[in-house]
N, C-alpha and C. Protein backbone atom coordinates (compact mmCIF):
# COMPACT_ATOMS: atom_id res chain seq x y z
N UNK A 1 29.19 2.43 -90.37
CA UNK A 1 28.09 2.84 -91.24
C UNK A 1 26.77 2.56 -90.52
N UNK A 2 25.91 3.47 -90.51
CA UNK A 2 24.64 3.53 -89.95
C UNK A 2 23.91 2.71 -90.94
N UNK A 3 23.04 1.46 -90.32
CA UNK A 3 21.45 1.13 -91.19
C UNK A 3 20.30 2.01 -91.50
N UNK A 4 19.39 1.63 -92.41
CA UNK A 4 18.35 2.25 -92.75
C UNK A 4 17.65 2.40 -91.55
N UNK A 5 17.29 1.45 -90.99
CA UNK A 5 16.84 1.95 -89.74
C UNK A 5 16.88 3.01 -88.74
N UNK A 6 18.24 3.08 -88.61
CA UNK A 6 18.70 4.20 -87.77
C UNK A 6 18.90 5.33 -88.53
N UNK A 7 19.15 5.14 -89.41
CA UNK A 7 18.99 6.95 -90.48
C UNK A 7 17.20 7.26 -89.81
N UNK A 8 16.48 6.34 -90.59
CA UNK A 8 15.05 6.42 -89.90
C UNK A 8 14.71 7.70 -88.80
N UNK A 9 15.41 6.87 -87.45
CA UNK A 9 15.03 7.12 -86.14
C UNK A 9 15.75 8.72 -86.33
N UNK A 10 17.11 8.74 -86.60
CA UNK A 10 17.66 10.15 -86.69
C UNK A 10 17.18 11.11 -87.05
N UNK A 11 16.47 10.87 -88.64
CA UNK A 11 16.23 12.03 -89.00
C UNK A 11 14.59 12.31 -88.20
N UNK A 12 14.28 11.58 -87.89
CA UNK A 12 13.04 11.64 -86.85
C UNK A 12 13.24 12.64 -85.67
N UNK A 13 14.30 12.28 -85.08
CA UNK A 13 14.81 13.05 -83.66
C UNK A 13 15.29 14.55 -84.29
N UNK A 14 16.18 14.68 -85.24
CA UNK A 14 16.44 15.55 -86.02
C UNK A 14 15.11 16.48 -86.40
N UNK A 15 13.66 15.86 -86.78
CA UNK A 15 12.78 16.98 -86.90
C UNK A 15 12.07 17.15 -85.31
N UNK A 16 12.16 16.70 -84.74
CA UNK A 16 12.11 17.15 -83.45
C UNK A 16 13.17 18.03 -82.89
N UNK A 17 14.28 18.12 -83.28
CA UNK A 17 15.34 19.01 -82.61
C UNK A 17 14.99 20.41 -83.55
N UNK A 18 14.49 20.68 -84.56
CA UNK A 18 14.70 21.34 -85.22
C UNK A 18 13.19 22.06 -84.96
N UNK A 19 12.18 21.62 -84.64
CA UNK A 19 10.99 22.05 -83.81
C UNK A 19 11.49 22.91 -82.51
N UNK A 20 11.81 21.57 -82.21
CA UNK A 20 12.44 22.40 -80.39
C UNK A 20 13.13 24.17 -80.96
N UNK A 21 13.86 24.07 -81.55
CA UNK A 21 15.03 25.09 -81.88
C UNK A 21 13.93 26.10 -82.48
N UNK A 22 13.30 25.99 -83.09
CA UNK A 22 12.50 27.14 -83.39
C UNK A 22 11.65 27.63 -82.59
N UNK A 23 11.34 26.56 -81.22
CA UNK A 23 10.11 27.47 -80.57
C UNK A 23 10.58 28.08 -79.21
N UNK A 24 11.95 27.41 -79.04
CA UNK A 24 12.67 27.90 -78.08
C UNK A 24 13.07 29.65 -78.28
N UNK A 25 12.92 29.94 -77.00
CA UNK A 25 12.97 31.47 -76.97
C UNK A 25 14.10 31.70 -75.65
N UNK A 26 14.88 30.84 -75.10
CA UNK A 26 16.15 30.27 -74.12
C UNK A 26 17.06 30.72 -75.05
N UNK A 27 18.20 32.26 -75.20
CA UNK A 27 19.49 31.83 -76.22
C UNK A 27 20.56 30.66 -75.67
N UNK A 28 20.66 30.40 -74.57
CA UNK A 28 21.56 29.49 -74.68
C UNK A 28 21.02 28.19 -74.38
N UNK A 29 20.00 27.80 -74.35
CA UNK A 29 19.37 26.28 -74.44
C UNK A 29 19.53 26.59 -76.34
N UNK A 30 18.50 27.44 -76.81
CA UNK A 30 19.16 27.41 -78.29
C UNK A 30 20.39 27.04 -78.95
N UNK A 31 21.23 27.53 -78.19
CA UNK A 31 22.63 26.92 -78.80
C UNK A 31 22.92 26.14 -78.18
N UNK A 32 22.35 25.16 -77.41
CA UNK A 32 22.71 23.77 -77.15
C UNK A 32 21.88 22.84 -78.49
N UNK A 33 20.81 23.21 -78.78
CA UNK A 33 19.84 22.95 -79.63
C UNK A 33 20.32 22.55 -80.98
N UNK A 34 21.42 23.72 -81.19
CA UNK A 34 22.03 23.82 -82.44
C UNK A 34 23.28 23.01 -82.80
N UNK A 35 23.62 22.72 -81.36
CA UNK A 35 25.05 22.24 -81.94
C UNK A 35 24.34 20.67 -81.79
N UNK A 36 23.15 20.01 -81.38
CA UNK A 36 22.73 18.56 -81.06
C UNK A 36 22.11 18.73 -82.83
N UNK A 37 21.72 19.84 -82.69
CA UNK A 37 21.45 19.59 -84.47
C UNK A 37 22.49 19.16 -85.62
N UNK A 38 23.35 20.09 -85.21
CA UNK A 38 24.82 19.81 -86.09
C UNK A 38 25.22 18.57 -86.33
N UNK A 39 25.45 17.88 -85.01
CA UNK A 39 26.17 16.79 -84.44
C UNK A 39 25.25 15.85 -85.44
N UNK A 40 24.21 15.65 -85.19
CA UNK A 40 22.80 14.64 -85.65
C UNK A 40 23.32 14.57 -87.29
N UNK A 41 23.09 16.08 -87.95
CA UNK A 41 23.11 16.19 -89.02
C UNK A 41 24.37 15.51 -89.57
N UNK A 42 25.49 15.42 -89.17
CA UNK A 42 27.06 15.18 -89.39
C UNK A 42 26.83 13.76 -89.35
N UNK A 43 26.26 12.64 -88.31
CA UNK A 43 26.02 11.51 -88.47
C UNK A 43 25.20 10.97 -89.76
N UNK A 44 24.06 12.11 -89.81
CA UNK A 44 22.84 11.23 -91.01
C UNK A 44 23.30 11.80 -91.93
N UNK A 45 24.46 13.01 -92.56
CA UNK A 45 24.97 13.23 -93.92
C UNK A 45 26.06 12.96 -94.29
N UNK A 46 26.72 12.78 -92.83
CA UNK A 46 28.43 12.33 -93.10
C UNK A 46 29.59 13.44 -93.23
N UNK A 47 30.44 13.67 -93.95
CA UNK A 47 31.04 15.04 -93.96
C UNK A 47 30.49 16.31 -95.32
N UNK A 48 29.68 15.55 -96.13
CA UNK A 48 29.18 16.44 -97.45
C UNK A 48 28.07 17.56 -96.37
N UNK A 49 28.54 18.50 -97.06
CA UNK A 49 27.44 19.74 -97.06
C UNK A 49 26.34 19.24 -96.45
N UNK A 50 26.27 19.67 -95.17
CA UNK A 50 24.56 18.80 -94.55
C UNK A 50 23.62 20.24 -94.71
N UNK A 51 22.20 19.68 -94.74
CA UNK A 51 21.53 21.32 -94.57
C UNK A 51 20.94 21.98 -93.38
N UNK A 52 21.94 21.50 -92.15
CA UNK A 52 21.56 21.68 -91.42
C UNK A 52 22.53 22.41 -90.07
N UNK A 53 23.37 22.54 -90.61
CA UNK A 53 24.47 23.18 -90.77
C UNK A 53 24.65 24.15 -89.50
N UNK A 54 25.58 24.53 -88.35
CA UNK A 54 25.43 25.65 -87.76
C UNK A 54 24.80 27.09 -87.96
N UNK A 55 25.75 26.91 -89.74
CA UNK A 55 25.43 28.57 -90.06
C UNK A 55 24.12 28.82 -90.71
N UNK A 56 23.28 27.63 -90.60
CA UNK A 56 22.27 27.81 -91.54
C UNK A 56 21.32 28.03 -90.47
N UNK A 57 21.55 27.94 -88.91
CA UNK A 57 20.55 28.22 -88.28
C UNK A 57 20.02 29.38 -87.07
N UNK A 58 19.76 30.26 -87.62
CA UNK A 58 19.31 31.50 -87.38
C UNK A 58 18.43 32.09 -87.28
C-alpha cells in the first residue's frame, strides 16, 4: 500500500505526464506517454476504473 505522500508525488508526475501527452506531436513517444500514464494511474487507483485509462486517451 502506497502513503499519502507518495499518492502526493504520483499524481503530481501523473499531471505532468498527461501535459507531456497532449503537447506531444511524436505518435510513438505518445504511446510511450500513454502506457507511463496507464501504469501511474493503475498504482494511484488500484484496479477500480481509473480515469485515465488507455482508452480514454485520444
Amino acid at each position: 500500500m502506497i502513503d499519502n505522500q507518495e499518492v502526493l508525488f504520483f499524481r503530481k508526475e501523473l499531471a505532468r505526464l498527461l501535459d507531456d501527452y497532449r503537447n506531444c506531436e511524436k505518435p510513438s513517444l505518445k504511446k510511450e506517454i500513454s502506457e507511463d500514464i496507464s501504469l501511474l494511474s493503475e498504482v494511484i487507483y488500484g484496479d477500480e476504473q481509473h480515469p485515465f485509462s488507455s482508452h480514454t486517451l485520444s
